[in-house]
C-alpha atoms as a PDB file:
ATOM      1  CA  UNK A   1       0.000   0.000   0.000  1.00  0.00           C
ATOM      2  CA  UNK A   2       1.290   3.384  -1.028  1.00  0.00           C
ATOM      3  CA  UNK A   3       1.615   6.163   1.784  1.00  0.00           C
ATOM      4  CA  UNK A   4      -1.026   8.470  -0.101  1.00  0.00           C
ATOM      5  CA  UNK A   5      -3.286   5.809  -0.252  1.00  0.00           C
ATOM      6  CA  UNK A   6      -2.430   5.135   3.491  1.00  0.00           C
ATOM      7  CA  UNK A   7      -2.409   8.688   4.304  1.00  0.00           C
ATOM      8  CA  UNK A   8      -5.965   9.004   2.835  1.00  0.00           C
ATOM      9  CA  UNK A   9      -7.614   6.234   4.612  1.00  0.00           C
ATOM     10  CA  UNK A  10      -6.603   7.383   7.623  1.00  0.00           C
ATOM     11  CA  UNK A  11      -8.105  10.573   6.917  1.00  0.00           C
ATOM     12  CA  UNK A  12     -11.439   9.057   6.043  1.00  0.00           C
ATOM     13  CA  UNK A  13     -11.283   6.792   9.193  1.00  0.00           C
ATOM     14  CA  UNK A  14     -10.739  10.179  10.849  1.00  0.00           C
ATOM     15  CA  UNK A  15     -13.665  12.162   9.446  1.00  0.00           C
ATOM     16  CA  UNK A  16     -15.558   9.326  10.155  1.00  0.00           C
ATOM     17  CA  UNK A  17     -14.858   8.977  14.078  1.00  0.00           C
ATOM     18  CA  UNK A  18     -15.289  12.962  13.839  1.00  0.00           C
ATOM     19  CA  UNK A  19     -18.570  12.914  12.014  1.00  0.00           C
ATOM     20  CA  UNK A  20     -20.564  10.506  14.426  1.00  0.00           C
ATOM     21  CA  UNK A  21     -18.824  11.717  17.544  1.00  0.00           C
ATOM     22  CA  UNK A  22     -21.132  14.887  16.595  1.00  0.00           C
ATOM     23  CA  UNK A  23     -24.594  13.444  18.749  1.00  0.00           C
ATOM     24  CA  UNK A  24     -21.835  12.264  21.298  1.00  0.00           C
ATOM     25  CA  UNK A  25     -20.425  15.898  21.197  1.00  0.00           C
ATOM     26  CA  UNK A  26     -24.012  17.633  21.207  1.00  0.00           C
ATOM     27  CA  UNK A  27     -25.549  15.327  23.756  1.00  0.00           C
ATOM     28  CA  UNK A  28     -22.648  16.600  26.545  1.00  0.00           C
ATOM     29  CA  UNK A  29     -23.074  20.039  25.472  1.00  0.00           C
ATOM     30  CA  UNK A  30     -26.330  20.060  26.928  1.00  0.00           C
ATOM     31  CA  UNK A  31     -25.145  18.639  30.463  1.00  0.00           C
ATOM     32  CA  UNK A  32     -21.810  20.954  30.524  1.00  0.00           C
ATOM     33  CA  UNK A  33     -19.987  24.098  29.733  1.00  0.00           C
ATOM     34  CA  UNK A  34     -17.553  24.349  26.936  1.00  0.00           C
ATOM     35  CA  UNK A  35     -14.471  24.666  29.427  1.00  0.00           C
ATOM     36  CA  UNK A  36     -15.452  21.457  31.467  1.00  0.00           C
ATOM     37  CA  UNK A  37     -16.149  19.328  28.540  1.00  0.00           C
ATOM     38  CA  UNK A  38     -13.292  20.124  26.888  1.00  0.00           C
ATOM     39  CA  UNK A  39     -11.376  19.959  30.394  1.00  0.00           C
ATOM     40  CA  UNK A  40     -12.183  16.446  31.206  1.00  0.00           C
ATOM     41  CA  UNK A  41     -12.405  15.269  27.813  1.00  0.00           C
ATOM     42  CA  UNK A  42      -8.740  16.556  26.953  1.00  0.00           C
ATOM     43  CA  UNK A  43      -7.539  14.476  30.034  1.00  0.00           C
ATOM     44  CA  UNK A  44      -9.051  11.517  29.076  1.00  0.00           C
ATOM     45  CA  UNK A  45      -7.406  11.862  25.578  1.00  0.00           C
ATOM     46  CA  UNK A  46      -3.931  12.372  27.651  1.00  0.00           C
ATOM     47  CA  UNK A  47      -5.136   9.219  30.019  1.00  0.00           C
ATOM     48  CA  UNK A  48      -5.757   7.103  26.793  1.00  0.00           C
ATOM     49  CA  UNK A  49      -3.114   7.984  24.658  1.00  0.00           C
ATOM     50  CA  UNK A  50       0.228   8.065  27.073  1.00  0.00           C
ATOM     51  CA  UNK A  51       0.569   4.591  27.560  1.00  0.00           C
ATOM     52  CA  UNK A  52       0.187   4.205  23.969  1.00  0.00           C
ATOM     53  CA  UNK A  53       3.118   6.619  23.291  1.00  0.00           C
ATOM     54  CA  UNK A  54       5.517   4.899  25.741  1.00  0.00           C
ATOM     55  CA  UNK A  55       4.541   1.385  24.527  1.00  0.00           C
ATOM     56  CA  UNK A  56       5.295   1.973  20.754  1.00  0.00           C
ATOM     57  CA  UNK A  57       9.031   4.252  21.972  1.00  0.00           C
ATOM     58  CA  UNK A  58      10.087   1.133  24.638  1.00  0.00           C
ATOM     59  CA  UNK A  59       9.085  -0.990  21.347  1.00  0.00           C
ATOM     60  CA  UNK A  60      11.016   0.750  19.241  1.00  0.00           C
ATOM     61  CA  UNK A  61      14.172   0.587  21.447  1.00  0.00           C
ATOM     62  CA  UNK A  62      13.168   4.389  22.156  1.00  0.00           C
ATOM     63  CA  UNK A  63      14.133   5.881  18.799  1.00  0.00           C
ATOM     64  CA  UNK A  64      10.884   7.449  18.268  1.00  0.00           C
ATOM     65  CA  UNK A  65      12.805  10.683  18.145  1.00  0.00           C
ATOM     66  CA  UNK A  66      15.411   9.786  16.176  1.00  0.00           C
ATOM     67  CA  UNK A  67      18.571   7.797  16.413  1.00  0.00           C
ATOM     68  CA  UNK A  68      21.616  10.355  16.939  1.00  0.00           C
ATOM     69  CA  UNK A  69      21.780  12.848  19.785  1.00  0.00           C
ATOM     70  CA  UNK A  70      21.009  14.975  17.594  1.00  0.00           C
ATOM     71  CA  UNK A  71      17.936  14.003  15.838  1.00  0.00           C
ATOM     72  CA  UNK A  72      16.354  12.978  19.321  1.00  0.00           C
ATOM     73  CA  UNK A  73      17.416  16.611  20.368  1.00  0.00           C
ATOM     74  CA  UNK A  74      15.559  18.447  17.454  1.00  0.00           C
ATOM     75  CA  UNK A  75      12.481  15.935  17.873  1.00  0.00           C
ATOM     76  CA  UNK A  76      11.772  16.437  21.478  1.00  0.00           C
ATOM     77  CA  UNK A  77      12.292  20.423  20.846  1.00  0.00           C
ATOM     78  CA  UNK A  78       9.503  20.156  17.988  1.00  0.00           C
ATOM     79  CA  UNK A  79       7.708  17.824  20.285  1.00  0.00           C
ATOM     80  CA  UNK A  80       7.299  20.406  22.963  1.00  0.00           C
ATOM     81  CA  UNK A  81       7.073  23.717  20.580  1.00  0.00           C
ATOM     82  CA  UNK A  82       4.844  21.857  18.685  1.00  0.00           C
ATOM     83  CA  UNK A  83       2.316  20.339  21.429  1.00  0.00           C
ATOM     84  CA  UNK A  84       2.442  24.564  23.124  1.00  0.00           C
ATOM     85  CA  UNK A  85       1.198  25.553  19.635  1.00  0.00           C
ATOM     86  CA  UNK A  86      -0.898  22.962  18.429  1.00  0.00           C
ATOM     87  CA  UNK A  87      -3.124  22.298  21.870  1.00  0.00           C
ATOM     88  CA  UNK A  88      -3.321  26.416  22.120  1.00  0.00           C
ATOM     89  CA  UNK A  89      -4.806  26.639  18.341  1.00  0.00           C
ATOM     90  CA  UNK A  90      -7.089  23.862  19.219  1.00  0.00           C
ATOM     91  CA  UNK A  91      -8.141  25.144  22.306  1.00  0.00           C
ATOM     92  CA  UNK A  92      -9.776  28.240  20.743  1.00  0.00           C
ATOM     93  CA  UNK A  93     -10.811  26.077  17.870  1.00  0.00           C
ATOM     94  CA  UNK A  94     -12.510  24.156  20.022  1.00  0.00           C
ATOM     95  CA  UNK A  95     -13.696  26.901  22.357  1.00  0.00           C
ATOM     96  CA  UNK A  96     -15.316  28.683  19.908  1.00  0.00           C
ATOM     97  CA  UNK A  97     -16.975  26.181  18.300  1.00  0.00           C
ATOM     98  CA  UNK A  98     -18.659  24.711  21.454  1.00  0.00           C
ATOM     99  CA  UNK A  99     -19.877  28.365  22.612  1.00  0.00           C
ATOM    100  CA  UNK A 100     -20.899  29.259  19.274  1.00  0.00           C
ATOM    101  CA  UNK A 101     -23.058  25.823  18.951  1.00  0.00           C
ATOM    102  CA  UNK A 102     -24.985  27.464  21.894  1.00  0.00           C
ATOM    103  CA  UNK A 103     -26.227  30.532  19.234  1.00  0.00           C
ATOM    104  CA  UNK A 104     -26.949  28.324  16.009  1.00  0.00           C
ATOM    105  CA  UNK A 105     -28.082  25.305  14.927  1.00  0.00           C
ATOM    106  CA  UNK A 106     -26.638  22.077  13.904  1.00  0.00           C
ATOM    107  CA  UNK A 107     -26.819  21.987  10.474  1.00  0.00           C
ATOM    108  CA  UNK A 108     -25.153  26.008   9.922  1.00  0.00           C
ATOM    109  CA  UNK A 109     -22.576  25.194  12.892  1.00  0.00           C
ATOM    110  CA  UNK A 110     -21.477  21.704  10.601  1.00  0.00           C
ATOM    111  CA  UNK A 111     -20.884  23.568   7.764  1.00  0.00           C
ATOM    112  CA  UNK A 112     -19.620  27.032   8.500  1.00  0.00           C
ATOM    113  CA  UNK A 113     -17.235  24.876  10.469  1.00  0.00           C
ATOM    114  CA  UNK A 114     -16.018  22.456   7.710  1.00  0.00           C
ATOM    115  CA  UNK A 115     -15.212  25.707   5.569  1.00  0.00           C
ATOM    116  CA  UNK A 116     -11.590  25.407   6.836  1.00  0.00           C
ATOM    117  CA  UNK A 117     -11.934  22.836   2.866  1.00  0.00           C
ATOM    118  CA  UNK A 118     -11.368  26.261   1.394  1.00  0.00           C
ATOM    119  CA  UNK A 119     -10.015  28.135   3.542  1.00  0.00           C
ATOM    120  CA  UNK A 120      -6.717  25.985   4.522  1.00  0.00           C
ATOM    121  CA  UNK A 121      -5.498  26.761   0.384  1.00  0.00           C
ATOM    122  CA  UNK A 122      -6.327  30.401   1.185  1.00  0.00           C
ATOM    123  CA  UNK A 123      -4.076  30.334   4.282  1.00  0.00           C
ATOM    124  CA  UNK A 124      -1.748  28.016   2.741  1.00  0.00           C
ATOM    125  CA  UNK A 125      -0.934  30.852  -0.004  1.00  0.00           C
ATOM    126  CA  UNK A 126       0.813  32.660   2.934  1.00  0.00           C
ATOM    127  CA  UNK A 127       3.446  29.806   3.674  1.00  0.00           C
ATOM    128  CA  UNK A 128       4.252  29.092  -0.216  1.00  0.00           C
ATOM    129  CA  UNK A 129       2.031  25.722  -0.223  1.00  0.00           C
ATOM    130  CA  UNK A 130       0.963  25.521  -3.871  1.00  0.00           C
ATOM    131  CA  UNK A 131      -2.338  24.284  -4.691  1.00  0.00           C
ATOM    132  CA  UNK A 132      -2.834  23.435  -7.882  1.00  0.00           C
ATOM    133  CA  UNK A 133      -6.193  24.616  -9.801  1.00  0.00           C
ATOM    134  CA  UNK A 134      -7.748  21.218  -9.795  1.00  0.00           C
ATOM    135  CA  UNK A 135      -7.451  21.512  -5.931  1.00  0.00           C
ATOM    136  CA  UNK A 136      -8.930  24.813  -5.802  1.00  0.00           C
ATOM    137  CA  UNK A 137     -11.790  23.209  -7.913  1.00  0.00           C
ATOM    138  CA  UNK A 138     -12.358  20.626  -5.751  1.00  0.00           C
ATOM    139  CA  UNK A 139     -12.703  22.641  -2.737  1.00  0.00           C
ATOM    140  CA  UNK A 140     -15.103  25.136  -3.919  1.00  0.00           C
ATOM    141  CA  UNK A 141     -17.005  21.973  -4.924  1.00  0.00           C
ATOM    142  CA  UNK A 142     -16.784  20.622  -1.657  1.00  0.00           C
ATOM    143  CA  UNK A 143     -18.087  23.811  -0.341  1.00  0.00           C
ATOM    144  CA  UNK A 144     -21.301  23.585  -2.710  1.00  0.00           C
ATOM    145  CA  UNK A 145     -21.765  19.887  -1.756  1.00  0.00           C
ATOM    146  CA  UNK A 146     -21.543  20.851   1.967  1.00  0.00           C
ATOM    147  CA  UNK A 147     -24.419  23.829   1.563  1.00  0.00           C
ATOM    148  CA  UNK A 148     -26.404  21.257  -0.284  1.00  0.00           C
ATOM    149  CA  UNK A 149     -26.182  18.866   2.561  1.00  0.00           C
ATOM    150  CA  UNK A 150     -26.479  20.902   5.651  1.00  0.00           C
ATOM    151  CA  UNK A 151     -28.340  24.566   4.941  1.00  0.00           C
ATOM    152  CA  UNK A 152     -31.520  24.501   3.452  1.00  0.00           C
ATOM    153  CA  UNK A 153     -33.038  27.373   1.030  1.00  0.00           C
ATOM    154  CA  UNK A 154     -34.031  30.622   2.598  1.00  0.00           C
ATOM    155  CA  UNK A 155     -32.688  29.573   6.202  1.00  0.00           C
ATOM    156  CA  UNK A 156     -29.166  30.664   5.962  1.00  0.00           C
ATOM    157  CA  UNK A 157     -28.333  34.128   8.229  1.00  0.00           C
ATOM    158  CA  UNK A 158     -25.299  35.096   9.643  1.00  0.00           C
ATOM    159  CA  UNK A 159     -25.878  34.934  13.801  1.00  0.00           C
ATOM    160  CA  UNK A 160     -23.734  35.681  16.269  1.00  0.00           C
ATOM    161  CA  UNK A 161     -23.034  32.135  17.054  1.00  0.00           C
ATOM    162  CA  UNK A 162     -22.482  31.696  13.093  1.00  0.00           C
ATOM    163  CA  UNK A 163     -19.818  34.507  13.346  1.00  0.00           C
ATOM    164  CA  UNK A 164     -17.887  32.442  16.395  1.00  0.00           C
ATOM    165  CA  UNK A 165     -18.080  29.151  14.554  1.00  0.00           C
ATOM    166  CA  UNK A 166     -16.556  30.734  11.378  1.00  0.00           C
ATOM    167  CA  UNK A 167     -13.405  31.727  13.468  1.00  0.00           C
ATOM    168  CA  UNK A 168     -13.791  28.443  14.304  1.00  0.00           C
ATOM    169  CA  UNK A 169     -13.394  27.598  11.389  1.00  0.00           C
ATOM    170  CA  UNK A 170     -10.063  29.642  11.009  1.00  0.00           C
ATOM    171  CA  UNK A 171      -8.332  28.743  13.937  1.00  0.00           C
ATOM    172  CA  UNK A 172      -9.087  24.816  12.326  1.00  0.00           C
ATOM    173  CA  UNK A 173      -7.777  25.571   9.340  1.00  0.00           C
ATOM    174  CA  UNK A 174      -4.399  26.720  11.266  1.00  0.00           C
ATOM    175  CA  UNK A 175      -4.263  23.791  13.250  1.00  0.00           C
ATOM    176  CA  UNK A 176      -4.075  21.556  10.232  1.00  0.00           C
ATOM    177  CA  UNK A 177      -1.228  23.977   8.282  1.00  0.00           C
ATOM    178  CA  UNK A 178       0.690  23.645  11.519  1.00  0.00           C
ATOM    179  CA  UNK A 179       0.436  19.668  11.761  1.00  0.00           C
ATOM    180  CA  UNK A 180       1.785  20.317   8.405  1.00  0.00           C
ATOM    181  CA  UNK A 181       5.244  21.629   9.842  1.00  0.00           C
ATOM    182  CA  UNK A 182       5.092  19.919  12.686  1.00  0.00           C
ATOM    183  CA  UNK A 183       4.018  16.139  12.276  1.00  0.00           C
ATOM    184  CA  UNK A 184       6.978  15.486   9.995  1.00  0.00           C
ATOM    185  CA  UNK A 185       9.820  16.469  12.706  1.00  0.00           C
ATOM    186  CA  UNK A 186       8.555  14.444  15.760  1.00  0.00           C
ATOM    187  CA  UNK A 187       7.040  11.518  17.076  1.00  0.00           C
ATOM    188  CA  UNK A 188       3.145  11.336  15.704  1.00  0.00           C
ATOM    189  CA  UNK A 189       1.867  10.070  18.932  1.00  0.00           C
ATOM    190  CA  UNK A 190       3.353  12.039  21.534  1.00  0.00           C
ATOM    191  CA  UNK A 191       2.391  14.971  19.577  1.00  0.00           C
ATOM    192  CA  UNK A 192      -0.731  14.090  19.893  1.00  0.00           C
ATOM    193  CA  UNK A 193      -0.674  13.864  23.381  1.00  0.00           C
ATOM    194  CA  UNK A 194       0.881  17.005  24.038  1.00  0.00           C
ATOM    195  CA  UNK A 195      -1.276  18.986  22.577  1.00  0.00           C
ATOM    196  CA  UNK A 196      -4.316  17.235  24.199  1.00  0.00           C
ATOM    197  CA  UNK A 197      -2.140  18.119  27.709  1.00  0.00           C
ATOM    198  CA  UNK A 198      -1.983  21.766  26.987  1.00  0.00           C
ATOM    199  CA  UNK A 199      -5.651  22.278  26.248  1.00  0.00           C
ATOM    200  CA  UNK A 200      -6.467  19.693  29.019  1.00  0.00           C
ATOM    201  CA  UNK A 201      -4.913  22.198  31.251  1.00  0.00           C
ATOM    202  CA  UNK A 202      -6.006  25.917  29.634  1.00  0.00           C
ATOM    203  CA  UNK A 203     -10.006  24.590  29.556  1.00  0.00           C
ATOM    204  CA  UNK A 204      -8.851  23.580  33.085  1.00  0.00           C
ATOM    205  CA  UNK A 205      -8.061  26.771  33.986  1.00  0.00           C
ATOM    206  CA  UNK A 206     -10.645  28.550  32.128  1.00  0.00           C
ATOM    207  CA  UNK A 207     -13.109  26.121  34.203  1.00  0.00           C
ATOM    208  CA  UNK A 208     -12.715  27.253  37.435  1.00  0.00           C
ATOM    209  CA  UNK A 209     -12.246  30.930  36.445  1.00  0.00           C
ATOM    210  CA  UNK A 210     -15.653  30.388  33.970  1.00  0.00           C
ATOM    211  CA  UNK A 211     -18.128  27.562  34.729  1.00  0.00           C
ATOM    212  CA  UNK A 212     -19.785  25.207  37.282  1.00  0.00           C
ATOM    213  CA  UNK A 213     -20.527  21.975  37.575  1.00  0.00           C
ATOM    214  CA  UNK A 214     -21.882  19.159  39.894  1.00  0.00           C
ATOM    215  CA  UNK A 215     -20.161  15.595  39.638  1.00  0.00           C
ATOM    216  CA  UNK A 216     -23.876  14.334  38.903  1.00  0.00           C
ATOM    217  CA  UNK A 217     -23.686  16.349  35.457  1.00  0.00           C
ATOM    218  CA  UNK A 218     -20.227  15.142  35.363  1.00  0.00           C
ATOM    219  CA  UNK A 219     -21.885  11.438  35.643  1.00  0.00           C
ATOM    220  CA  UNK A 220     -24.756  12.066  33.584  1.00  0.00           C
ATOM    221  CA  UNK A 221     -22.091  13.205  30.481  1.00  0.00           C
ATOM    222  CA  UNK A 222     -20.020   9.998  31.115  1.00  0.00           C
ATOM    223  CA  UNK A 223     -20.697   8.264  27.467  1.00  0.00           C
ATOM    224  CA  UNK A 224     -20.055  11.249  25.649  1.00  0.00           C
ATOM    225  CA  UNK A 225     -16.661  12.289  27.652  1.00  0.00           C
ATOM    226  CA  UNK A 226     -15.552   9.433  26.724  1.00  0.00           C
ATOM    227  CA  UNK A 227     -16.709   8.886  23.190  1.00  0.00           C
ATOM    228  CA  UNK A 228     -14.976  12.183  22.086  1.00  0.00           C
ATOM    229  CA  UNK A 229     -12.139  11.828  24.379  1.00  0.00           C
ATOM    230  CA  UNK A 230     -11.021   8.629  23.375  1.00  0.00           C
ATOM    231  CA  UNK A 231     -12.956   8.509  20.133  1.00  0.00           C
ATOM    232  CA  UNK A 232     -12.721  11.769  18.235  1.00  0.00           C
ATOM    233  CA  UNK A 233      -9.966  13.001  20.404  1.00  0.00           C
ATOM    234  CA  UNK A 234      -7.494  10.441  21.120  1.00  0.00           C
ATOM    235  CA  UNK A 235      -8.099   8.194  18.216  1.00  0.00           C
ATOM    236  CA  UNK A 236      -8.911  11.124  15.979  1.00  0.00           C
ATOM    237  CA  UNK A 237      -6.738  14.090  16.129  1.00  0.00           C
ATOM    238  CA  UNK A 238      -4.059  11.148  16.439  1.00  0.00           C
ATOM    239  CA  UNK A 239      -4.870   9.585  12.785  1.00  0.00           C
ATOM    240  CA  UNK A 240      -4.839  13.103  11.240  1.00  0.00           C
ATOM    241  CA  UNK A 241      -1.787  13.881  12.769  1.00  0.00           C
ATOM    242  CA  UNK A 242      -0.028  10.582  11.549  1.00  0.00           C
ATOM    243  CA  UNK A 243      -1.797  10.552   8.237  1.00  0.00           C
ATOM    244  CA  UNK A 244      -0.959  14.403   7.298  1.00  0.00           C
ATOM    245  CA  UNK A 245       2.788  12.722   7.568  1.00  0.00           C
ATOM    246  CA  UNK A 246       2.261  11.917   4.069  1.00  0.00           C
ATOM    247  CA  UNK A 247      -0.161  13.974   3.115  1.00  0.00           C
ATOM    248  CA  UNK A 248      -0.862  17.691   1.656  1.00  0.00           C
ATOM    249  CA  UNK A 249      -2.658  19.788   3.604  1.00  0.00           C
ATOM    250  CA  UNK A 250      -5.120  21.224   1.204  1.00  0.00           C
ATOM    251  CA  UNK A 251      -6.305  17.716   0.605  1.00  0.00           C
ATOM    252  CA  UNK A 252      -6.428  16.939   3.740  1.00  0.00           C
ATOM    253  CA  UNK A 253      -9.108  19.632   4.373  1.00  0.00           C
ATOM    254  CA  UNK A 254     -10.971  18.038   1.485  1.00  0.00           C
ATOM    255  CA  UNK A 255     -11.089  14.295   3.054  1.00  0.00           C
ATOM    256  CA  UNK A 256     -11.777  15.618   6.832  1.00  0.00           C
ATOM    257  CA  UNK A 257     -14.579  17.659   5.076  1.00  0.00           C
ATOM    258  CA  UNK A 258     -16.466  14.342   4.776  1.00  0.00           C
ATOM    259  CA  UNK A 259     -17.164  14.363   8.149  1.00  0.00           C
ATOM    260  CA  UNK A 260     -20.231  16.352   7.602  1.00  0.00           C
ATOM    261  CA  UNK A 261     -21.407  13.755   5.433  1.00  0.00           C
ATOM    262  CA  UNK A 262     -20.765  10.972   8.163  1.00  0.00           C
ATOM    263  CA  UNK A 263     -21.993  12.786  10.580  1.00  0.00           C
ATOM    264  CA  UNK A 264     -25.531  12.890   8.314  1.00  0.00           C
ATOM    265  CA  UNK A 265     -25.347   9.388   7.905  1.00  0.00           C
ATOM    266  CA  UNK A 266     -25.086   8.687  11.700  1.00  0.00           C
ATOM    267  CA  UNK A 267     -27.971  10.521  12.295  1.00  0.00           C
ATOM    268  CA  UNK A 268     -30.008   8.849   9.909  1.00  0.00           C
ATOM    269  CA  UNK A 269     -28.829   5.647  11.329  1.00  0.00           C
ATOM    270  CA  UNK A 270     -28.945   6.358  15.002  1.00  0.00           C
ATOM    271  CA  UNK A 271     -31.878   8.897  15.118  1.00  0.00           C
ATOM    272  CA  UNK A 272     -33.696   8.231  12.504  1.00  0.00           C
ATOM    273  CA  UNK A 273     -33.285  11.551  10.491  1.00  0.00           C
ATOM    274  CA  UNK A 274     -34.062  10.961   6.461  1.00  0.00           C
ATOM    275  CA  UNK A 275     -31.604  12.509   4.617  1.00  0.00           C
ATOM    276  CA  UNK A 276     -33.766  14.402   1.208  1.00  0.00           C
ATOM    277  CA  UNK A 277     -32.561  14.790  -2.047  1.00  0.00           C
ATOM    278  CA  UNK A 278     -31.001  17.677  -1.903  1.00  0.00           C
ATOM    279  CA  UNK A 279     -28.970  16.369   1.249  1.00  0.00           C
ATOM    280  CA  UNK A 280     -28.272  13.118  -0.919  1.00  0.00           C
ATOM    281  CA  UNK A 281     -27.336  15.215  -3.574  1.00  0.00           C
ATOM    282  CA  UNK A 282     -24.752  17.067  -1.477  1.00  0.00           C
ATOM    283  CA  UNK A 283     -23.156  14.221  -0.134  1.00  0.00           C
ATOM    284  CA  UNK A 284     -22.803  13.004  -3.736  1.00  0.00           C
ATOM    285  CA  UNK A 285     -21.147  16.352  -4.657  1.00  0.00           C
ATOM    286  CA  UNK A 286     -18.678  15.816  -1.808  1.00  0.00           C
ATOM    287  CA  UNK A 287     -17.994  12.250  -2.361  1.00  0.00           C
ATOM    288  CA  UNK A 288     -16.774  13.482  -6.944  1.00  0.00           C
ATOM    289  CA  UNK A 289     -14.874  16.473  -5.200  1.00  0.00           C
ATOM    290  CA  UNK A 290     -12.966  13.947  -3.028  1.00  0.00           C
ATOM    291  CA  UNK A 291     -12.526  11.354  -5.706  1.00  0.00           C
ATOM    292  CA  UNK A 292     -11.309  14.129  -7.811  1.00  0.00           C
ATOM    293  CA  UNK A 293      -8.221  15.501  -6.026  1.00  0.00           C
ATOM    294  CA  UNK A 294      -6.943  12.545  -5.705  1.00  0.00           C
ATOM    295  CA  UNK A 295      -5.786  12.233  -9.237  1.00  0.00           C
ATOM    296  CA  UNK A 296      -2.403  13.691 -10.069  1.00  0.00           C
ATOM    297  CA  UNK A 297      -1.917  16.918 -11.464  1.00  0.00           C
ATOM    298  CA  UNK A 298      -0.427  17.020 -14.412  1.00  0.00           C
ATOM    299  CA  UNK A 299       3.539  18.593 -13.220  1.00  0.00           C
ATOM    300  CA  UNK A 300       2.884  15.655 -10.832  1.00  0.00           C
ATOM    301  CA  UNK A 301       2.830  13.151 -13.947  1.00  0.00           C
ATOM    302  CA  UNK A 302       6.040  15.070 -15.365  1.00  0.00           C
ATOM    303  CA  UNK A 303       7.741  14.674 -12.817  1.00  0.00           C
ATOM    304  CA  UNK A 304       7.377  10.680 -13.051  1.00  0.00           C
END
C-alpha cells in the first residue's frame, strides 16, 4: 500500500470517528460548559493515549525521536514547541466552536465549520504551499456539496453564534497547516498527546475561572466524555496527525470535510433523520470532489 493511499484512509477513518462523535459531542453540550467538557475530555485523551506513546518508543528501542543525539534533540524540541502551539490553536478552535453551537443550529454550525476545505489553500498561499487549480476546484465543490447537505433554502443568516463558529473555522484551518510543519519532525503520537495536555490544562483553567458543575452532570455526560475523548480526540486528532505525515494539507481539508457527510449518515442511522434529495445530492457532490483531487496533477505526472 502506497503512503497516499495510506495517508488518505486514515483521513477518512478520521472524518468518520469525527462525524458521528457529533450526537456524542451535542448530547454533553447540553449537560456541561464548553471549558469542562473540553477539560475532562482533553484528560481523558492524555489518560488514553500516554501509555500508547511509551509502549510503541520502549518498542522501538526508544528511537521514536530519532537515532543520533542529535535528531532525538531536534524531535523532542519540535515535540514540545509543537504540542504549546498545536493544543493552544485547538483550544480556541474548540472553544469557539462549542460556545458558538450554543447561538446556532446544527446543520449552519457543521458547515460554516467544515469551511476550513477552502479556507486551509487560502491560508496556505501565505506559507508558499501551492495548490494546484484542480485543488482549488475541488474545494469550492466541496463547499457547494456541503451547503447542499447541511443549509436549506431561505434559512441561511449570519448569527452571532455563526460569526464564532466561522473563526472556528479559522483557527481549524491553522491547526491543520501547523500539523503540516510539525508532524513530519517528531514523534506522531506524543504529539498528539501534548497537545491534548496543553488544552487539558487551559479549559482547566478557564473552568474554574468560567463555569460550574456538579459531579452528577459530570456522571450524567459519562458516554459522551468518553466517546470524544477517546474517540474523536485520542483516536482522531491522532490519525490526522499521523496521516498528514504523508499527506498535503489542502487535501487533507478536502477528506476531513467528509465528516459532515458521516456525521448525516449517523444521524439517519442512530436517530432516525431521512436525509432528502437535496442532502443526498450534497453528499454526492462531496464524495466526486474527493474522488477528484486525488488524481495527479499534471507537473505531478512530469515529474514521473
Amino acid at each position: 500500500m502506497s503512503k497516499k493511499l495510506k495517508s488518505d484512509l486514515l483521513l477518512i477513518l478520521t472524518a468518520f470517528i469525527w462525524g458521528s462523535s457529533f450526537i456524542a459531542q451535542s448530547k454533553g453540550a447540553d449537560l456541561l460548559g464548553p471549558f469542562t467538557f473540553n477539560a475532562i475530555r482533553y484528560f481523558l485523551a492524555v489518560i488514553s493515549l500516554a501509555p500508547v506513546a511509551w509502549f510503541l518508543n520502549k518498542k522501538n528501542g526508544g528511537n521514536n525521536f530519532g537515532h543520533t543525539d542529535e535528531e532525538k534533540r531536534e524531535s523532542k524540541k519540535a515535540l514540545f514547541i509543537g504540542g504549546l502551539i498545536l493544543g493552544l490553536i485547538l483550544f480556541i478552535a474548540t472553544s469557539l466552536q462549542q460556545y458558538g453551537m450554543a447561538f446556532t443550529t446544527a446543520a449552519k454550525g457543521g458547515f460554516i465549520t467544515t469551511l476550513y476545505v477552502i479556507l486551509v489553500p487560502f491560508l496556505g498561499l501565505f506559507v508558499k504551499k501551492r495548490v494546484s487549480l484542480l485543488t482549488w476546484f475541488c474545494a469550492v465543490l466541496a463547499v457547494v456539496g456541503l451547503y447542499l447537505l447541511s443549509i436549506q433554502p431561505g434559512t441561511f443568516t449570519l448569527t452571532k453564534g455563526d460569526t464564532l463558529v466561522l473563526l472556528c473555522a479559522v483557527f481549524f484551518s491553522i491547526h491543520i497547516l501547523f500539523i503540516d510543519y510539525f508532524s513530519p519532525k517528531t514523534d506522531g503520537v506524543a504529539l498528539s498527546c501534548m497537545q491534548f495536555l496543553v488544552v487539558g490544562i487551559i479549559s482547566t483553567v478557564a473552568m474554574l475561572l468560567f463555569e460550574t458543575f456538579t459531579w452528577g452532570d459530570v456522571y450524567l455526560a459519562i458516554p459522551s466524555l468518553l466517546y470524544t475523548g477517546i474517540g474523536s480526540s485520542s483516536i482522531g486528532y491522532t490519525l490526522q496527525i499521523l496521516a498528514q505525515k504523508d499527506a498535503d494539507p489542502t487535501v487533507t481539508s478536502l477528506i476531513l470535510s467528509l465528516e459532515s457527510v458521516f456525521a448525516a449518515v449517523s444521524g439517519a442511522l442512530l436517530l432516525g433523520e431521512i436525509l432528502n434529495m437535496r442532502e443526498i445530492i450534497g453528499c454526492v457532490v462531496m464524495f466526486v470532489a474527493i474522488v477528484l483531487a486525488q488524481l495527479p496533477d499534471k507537473k505531478a505526472l512530469e515529474q514521473k
